[in-house]
Structure formats: structure tokens, C-alpha cells
C-alpha atoms as a PDB file:
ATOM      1  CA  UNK A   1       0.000   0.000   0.000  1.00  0.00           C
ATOM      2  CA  UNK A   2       2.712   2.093   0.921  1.00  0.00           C
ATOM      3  CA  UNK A   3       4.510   1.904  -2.750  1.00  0.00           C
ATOM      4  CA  UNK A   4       1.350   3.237  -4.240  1.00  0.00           C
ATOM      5  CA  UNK A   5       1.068   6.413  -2.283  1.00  0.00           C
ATOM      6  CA  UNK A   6       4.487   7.342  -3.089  1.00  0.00           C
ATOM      7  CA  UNK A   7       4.478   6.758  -6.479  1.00  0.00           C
ATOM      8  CA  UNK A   8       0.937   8.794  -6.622  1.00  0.00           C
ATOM      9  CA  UNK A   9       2.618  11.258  -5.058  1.00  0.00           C
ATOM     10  CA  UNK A  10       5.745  11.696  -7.228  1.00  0.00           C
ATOM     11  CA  UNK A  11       3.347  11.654 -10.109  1.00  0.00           C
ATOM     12  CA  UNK A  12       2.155  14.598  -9.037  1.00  0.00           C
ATOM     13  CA  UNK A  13       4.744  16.418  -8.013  1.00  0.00           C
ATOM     14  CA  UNK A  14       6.117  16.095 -11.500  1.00  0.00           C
ATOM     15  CA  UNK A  15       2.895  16.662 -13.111  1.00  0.00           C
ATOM     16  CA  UNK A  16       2.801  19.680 -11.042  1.00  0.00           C
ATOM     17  CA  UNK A  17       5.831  20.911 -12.000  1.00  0.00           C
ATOM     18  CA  UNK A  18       5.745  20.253 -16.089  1.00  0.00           C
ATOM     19  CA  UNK A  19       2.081  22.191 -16.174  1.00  0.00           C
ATOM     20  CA  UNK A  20       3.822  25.716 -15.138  1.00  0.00           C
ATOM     21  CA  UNK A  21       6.992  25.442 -17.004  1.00  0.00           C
ATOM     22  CA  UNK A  22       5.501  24.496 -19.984  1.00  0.00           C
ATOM     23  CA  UNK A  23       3.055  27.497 -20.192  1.00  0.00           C
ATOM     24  CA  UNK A  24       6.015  29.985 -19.116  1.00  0.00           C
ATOM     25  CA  UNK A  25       8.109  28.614 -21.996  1.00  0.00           C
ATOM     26  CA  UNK A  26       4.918  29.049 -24.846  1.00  0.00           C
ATOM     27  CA  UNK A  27       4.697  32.677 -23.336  1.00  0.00           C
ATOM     28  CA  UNK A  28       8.192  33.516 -23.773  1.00  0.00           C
ATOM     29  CA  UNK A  29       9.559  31.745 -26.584  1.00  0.00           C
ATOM     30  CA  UNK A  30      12.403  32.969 -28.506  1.00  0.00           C
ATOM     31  CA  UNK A  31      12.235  33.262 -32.121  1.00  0.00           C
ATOM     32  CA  UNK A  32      13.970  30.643 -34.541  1.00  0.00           C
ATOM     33  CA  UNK A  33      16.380  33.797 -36.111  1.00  0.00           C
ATOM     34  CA  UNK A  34      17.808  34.754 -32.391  1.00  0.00           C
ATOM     35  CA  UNK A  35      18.130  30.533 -31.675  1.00  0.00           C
ATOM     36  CA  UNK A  36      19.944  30.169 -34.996  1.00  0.00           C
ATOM     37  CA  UNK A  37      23.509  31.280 -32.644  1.00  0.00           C
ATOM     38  CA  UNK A  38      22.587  29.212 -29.894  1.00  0.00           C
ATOM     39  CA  UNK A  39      25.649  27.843 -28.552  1.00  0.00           C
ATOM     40  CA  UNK A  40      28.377  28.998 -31.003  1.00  0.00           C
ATOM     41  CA  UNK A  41      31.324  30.824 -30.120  1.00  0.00           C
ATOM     42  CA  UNK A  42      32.279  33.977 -31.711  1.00  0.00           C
ATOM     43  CA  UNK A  43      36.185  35.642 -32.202  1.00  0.00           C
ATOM     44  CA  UNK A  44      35.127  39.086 -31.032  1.00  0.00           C
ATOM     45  CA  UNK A  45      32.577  41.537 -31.708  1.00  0.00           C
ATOM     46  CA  UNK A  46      33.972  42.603 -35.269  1.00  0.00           C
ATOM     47  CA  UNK A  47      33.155  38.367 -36.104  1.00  0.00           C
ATOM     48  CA  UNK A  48      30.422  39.066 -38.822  1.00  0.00           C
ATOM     49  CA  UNK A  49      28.615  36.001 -37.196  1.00  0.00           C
ATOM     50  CA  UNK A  50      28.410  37.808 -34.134  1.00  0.00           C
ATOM     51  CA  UNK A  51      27.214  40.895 -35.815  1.00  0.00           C
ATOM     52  CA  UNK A  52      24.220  38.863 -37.360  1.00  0.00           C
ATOM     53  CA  UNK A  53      23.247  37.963 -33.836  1.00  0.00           C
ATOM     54  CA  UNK A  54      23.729  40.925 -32.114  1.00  0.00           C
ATOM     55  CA  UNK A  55      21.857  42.630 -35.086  1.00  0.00           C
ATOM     56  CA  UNK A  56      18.853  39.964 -34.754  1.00  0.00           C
ATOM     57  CA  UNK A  57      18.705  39.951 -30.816  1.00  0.00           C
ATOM     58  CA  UNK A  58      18.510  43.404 -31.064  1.00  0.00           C
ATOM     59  CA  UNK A  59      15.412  43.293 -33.162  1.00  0.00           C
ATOM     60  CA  UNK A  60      14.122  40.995 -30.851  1.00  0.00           C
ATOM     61  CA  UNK A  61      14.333  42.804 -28.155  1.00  0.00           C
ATOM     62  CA  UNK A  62      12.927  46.183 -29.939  1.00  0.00           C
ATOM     63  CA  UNK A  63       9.893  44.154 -30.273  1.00  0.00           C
ATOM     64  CA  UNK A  64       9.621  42.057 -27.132  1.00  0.00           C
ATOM     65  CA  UNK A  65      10.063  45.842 -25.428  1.00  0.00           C
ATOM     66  CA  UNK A  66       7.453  47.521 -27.859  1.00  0.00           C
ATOM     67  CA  UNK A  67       5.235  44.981 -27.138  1.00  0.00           C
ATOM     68  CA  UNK A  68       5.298  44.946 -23.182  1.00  0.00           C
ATOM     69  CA  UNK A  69       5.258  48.932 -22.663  1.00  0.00           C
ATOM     70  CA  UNK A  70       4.731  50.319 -25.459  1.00  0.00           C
ATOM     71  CA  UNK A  71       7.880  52.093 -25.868  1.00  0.00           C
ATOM     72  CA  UNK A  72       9.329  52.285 -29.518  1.00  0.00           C
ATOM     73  CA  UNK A  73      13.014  52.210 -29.698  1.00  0.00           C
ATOM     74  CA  UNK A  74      15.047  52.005 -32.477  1.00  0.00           C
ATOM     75  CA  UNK A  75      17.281  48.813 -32.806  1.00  0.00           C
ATOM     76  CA  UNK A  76      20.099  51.116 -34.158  1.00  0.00           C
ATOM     77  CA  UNK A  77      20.481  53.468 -31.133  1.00  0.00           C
ATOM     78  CA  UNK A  78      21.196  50.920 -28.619  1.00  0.00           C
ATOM     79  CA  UNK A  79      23.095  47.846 -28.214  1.00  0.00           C
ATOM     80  CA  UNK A  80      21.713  44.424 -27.221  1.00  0.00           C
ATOM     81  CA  UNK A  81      23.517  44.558 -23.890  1.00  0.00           C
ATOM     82  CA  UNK A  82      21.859  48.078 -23.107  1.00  0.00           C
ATOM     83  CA  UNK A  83      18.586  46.636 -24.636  1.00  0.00           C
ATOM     84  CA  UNK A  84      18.944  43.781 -21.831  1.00  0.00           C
ATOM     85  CA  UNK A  85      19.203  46.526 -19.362  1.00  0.00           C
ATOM     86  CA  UNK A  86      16.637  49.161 -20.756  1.00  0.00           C
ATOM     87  CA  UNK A  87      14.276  46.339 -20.348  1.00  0.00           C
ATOM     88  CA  UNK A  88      15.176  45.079 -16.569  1.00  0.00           C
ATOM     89  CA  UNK A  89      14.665  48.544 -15.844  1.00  0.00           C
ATOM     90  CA  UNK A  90      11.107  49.164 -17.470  1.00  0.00           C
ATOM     91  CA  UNK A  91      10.095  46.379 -15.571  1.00  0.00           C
ATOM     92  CA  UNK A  92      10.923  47.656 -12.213  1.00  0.00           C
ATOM     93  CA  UNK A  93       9.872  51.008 -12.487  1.00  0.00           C
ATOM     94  CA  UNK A  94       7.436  52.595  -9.980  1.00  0.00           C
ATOM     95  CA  UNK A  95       3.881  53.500 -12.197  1.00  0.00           C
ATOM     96  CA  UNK A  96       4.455  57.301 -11.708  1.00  0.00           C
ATOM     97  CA  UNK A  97       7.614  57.122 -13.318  1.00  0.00           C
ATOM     98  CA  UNK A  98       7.963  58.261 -16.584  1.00  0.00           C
ATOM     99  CA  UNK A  99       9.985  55.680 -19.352  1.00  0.00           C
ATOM    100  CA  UNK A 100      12.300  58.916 -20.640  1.00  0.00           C
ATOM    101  CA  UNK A 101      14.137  59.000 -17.403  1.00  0.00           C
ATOM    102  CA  UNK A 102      15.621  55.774 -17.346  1.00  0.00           C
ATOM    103  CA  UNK A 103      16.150  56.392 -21.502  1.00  0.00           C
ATOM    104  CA  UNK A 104      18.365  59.091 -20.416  1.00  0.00           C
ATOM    105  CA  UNK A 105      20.685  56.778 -18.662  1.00  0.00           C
ATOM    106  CA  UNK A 106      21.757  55.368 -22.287  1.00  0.00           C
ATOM    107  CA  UNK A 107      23.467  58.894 -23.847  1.00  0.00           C
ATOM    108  CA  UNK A 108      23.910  56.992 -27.149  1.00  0.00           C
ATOM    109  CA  UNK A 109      19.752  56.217 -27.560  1.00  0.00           C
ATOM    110  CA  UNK A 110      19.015  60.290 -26.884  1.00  0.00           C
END
């Protein structure tokens, strides 16, 4: 009898675990032109592989940002590391801030 509980109960702590994960990963799924780079290894920044990928992340992120707040940037302005960081900070922000001051802290977007 004992067996049976257990293995009822690791059932559904794995079934409860799969559920979430799985919707989180529909929700924010990556698109196939950023994944294309997944896992390779790039010489510098001047590699023109890594200047696809930091061009296509960028775009990504442009989007993923424009999407969420509503905030149009231009994929040009900013790099994909300040992108990163532009978009950690829009999603701590207090509601009464305004989206312009933490733009400012980028000098090369403004």
C-alpha cells in the first residue's frame, strides 16, 4: 500500500511541476532567427557572425520591449547589452515614473 502512495505522489509532483513550465516557456519563446547562434562561439565583436546575432537579438528585443510597454526604440540606437538593461529597468519602475528618465541613462539612444 505504501509503494502506491508514493508513487501517486511523485506523479504529481512532476505533473505539477511540467504544467507551469511548460506554459512559461509558450509565453516567452524565442524566435527561430535569435536561436539560430545558440551555442556557437564567436572571435570578437567585429566576427560578422556575431554581428548577425547581435543585429537579430537586437530586433528581438525592440519588439519584445514595444510589445510589453509600449515604448518604440530604435534597434540602431542601442546595443543588445543596453537593450537587456533598458528592459530590466522598465520592468521595475514605480507606475508614476515616466519611461524617458531611465532612456536618459543610455546617452547613445538620446
Amino acid at each position: 500500500m505504501k509503494p502506491k502512495w508514493v508513487s501517486t505522489m511523485i506523479f504529481l509532483i512532476l505533473l505539477l511541476g511540467v504544467i507551469p513550465s511548460s506554459a512559461f516557456a509558450n509565453r516567452m519563446a524565442t524566435p527561430p532567427q535569435v536561436l539560430a547562434y545558440d551555442g556557437k562561439t564567436y572571435t570578437g565583436f567585429q566576427d560578422p557572425e556575431y554581428i548577425f546575432y547581435d543585429q537579430a537579438l537586437r530586433e528581438y528585443l525592440v519588439k519584445r520591449i514595444g510589445k510589453e510597454f509600449g515604448v518604440v526604440l530604435d534597434p540602431k540606437k542601442y546595443s543588445s547589452f543596453d537593450l537587456l538593461e533598458i528592459e530590466a529597468l522598465f520592468k521595475i519602475k514605480k507606475p508614476n515614473e515616466s519611461f524617458d528618465m531611465f532612456l536618459g541613462m543610455f546617452p547613445k539612444g538620446r
